[in-house]
Protein backbone atom coordinates (compact mmCIF):
# COMPACT_ATOMS: atom_id res chain seq x y z
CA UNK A 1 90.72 123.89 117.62
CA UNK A 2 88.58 125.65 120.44
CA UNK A 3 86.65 123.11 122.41
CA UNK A 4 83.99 125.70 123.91
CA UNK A 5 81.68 125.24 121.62
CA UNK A 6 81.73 120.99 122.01
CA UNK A 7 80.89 121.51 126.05
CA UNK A 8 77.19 122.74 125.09
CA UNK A 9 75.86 119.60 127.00
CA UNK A 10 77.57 118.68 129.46
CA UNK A 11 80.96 117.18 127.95
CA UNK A 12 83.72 116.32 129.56
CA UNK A 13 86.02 119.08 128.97
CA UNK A 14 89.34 117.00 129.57
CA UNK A 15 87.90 113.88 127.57
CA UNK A 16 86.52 116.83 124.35
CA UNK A 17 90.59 118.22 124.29
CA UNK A 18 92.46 115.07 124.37
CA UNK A 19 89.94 113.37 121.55
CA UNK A 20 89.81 116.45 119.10
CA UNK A 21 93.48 117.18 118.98
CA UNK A 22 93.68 113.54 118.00
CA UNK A 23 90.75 114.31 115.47
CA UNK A 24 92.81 117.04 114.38
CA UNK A 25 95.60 115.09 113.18
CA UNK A 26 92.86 112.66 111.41
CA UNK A 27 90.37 114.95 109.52
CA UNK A 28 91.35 116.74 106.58
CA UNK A 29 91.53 120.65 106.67
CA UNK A 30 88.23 120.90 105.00
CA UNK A 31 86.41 118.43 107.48
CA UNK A 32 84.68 120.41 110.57
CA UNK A 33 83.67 118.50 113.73
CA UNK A 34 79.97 119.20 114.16
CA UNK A 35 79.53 117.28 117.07
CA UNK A 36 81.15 115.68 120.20
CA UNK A 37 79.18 113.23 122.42
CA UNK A 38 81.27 111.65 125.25
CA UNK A 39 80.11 108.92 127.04
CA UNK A 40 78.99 108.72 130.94
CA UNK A 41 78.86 105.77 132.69
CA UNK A 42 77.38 105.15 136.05
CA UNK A 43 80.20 106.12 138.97
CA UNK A 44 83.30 107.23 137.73
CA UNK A 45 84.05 107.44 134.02
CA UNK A 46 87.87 107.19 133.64
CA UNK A 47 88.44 106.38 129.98
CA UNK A 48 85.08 107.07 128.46
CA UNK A 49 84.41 106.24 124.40
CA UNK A 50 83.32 108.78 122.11
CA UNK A 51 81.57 109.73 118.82
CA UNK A 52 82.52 112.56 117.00
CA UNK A 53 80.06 113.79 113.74
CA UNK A 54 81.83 115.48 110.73
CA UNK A 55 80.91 116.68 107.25
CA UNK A 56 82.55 113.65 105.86
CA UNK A 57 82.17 110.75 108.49
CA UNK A 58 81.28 109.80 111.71
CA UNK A 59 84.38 108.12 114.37
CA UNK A 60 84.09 106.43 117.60
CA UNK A 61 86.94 106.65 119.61
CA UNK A 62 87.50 103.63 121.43
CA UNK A 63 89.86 103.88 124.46
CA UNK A 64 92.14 100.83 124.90
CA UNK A 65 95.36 99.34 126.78
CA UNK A 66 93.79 101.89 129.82
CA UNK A 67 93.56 104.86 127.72
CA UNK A 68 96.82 104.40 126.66
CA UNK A 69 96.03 104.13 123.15
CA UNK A 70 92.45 104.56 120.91
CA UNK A 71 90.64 102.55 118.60
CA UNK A 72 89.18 104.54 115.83
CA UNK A 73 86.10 103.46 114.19
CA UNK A 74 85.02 105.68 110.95
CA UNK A 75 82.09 105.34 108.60
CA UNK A 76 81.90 107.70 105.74
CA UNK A 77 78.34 108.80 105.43
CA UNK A 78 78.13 106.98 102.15
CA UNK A 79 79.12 103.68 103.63
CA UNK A 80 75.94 104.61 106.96
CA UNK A 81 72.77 102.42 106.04
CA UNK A 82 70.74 104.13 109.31
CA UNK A 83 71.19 105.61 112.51
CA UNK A 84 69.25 104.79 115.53
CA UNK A 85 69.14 105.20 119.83
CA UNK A 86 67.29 103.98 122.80
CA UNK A 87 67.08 105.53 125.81
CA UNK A 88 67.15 104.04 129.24
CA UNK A 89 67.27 105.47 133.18
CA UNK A 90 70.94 105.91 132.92
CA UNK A 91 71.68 107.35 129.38
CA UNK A 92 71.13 105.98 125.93
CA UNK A 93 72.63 103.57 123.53
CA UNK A 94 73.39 104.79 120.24
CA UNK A 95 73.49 102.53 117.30
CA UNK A 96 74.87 102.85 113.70
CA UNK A 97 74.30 100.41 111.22
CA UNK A 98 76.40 100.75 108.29
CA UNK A 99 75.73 99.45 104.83
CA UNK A 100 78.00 96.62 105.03
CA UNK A 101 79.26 94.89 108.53
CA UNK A 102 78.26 94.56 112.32
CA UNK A 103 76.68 97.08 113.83
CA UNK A 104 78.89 99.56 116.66
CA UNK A 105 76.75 99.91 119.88
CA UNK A 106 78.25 102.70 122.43
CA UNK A 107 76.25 102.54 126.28
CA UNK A 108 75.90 105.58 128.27
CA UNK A 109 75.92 108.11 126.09
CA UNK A 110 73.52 111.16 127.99
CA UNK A 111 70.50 111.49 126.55
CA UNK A 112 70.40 114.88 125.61
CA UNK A 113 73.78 113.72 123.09
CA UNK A 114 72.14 110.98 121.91
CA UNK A 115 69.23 113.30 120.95
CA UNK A 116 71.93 115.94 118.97
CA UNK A 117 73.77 113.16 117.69
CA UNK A 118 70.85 111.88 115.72
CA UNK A 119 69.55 114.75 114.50
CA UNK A 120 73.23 115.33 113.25
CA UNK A 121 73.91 112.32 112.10
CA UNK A 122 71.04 112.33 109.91
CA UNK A 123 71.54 115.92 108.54
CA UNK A 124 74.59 114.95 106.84
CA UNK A 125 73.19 111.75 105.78
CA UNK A 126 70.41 113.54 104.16
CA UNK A 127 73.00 115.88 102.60
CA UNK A 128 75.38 112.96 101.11
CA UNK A 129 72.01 111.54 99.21
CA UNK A 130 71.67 115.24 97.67
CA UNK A 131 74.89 114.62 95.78
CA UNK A 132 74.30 113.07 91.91
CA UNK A 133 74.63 108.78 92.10
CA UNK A 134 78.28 107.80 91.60
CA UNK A 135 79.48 110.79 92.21
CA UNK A 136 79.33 110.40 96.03
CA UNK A 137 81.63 107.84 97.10
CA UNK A 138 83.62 109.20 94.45
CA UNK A 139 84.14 112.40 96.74
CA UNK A 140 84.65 110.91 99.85
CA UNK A 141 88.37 110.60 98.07
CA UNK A 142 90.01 113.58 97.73
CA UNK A 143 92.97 112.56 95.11
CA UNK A 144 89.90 111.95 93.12
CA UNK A 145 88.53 115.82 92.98
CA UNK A 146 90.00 115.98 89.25
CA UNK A 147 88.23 113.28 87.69
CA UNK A 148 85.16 114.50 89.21
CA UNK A 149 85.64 118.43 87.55
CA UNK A 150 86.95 115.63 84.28
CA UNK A 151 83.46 114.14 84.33
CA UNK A 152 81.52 117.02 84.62
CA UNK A 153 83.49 118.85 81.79
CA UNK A 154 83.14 115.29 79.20
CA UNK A 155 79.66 115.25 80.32
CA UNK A 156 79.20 118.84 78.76
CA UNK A 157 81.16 118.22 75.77
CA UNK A 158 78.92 114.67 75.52
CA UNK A 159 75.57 116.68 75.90
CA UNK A 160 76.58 118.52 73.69
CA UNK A 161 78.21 116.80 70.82
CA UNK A 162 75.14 115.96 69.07
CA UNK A 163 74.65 119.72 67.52
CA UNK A 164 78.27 119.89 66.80
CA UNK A 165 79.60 120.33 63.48
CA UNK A 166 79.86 117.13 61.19
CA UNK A 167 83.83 118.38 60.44
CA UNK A 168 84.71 117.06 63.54
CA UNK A 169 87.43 114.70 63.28
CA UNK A 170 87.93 111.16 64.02
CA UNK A 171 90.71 111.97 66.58
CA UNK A 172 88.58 113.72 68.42
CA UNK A 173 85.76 111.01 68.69
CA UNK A 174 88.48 108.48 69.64
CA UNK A 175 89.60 111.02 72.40
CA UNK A 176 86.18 111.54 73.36
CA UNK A 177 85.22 107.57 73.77
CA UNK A 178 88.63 107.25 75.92
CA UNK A 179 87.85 109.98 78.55
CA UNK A 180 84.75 108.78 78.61
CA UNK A 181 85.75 104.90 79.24
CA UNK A 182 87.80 105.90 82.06
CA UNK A 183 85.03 107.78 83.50
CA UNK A 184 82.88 104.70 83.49
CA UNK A 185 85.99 103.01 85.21
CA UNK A 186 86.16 104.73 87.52
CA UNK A 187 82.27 104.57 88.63
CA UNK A 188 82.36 108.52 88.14
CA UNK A 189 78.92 107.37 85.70
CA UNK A 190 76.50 104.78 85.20
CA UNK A 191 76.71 102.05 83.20
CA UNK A 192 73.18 102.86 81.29
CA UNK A 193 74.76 106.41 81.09
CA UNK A 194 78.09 105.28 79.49
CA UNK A 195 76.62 103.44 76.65
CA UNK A 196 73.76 106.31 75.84
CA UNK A 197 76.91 108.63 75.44
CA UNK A 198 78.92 106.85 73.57
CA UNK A 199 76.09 105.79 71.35
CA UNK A 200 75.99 109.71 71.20
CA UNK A 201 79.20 109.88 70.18
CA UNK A 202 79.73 107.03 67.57
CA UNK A 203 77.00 108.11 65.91
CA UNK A 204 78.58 111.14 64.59
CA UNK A 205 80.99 108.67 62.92
């Protein structure tokens, strides 16, 4: 993972290398780091915290035990209620308030980060509410990618099943209510959604 393009503003190169190759090891494969804001504190800055943006979640690395070891905070963007900074003489403070839980609160963070970090931050949020309801947090998982093709093929078979032919056997309307149980189940639909469809369905019986 180059770190070139993280040192647009000022970063601390040796702080951006040592955080990212720990990011590395985090993120999945599929995950790009968009953005890297390191904090600055007046004086000397030994063992400054972090915030990194990605496609799926934002982390704030949280030296501890004097840098010996990091505390990672992560907040997929579905679980991020807003995201917010103040500026003062000697940086800003960047806030994140997540739907559930206290807030996280990093000091010194330059200004000029706290500015891209925003505007980042709140591209990708805008992005996650562009995805269908209940399909979102759904995706955050990855072992869940199947069920999510699963529900969009049942809910073209559902659409669907009203024009099919009245042959169509009772097996298949038992299969049909399963898949789509488990789909409800699993959140992968709403609840108002479920019982139109099977509605659909059982009234082809």
């Amino acid at each position: 993972m180059s770190i070139e393009q993280y040192l647009t503003d000022e970063q601390d190169a040796k702080t951006a290398e040592k955080v990212l190759a720990k990011l590395k090891d985090m993120l999945s494969s599929d995950e790009p780091v968009i953005y890297l804001a390191i904090q600055k504190r007046p004086g000397v800055t030994i063992n400054p915290d972090s915030i990194a943006v990605s496609s799926k979640r934002i982390v704030f690395c949280i030296p501890e035990n004097l840098g010996l070891t990091t505390n990672f905070i992560t907040f997929y963007w579905a679980d991020v209620k807003e995201v917010s900074f103040k500026e003062g003489f000697l940086g800003s403070k960047f806030i994140i308030v997540p739907q559930r839980g206290e807030n996280v609160v990093i000091d010194y963070i330059p200004k000029v980060q706290a500015r891209k970090l925003y505007q980042f931050c709140n591209e990708q949020m805008e992005k996650y509410k562009m995805i269908p309801p209940g399909i979102g947090s759904v995706m955050q998982n990855e072992n869940l990618a199947d069920d999510y093709a699963s529900y969009i093929e049942v809910k073209d078979e559902v659409d669907s099943f009203t024009t099919a032919e009245s042959s169509q056997t009772e097996n298949d309307i038992i299969q049909k209510l399963q898949k789509l149980k488990t789909l409800f189940e699993k959140q992968l639909i709403s609840q108002a959604e479920y019982e139109r469809k099977k509605a659909d369905i059982l009234s082809q019986l």
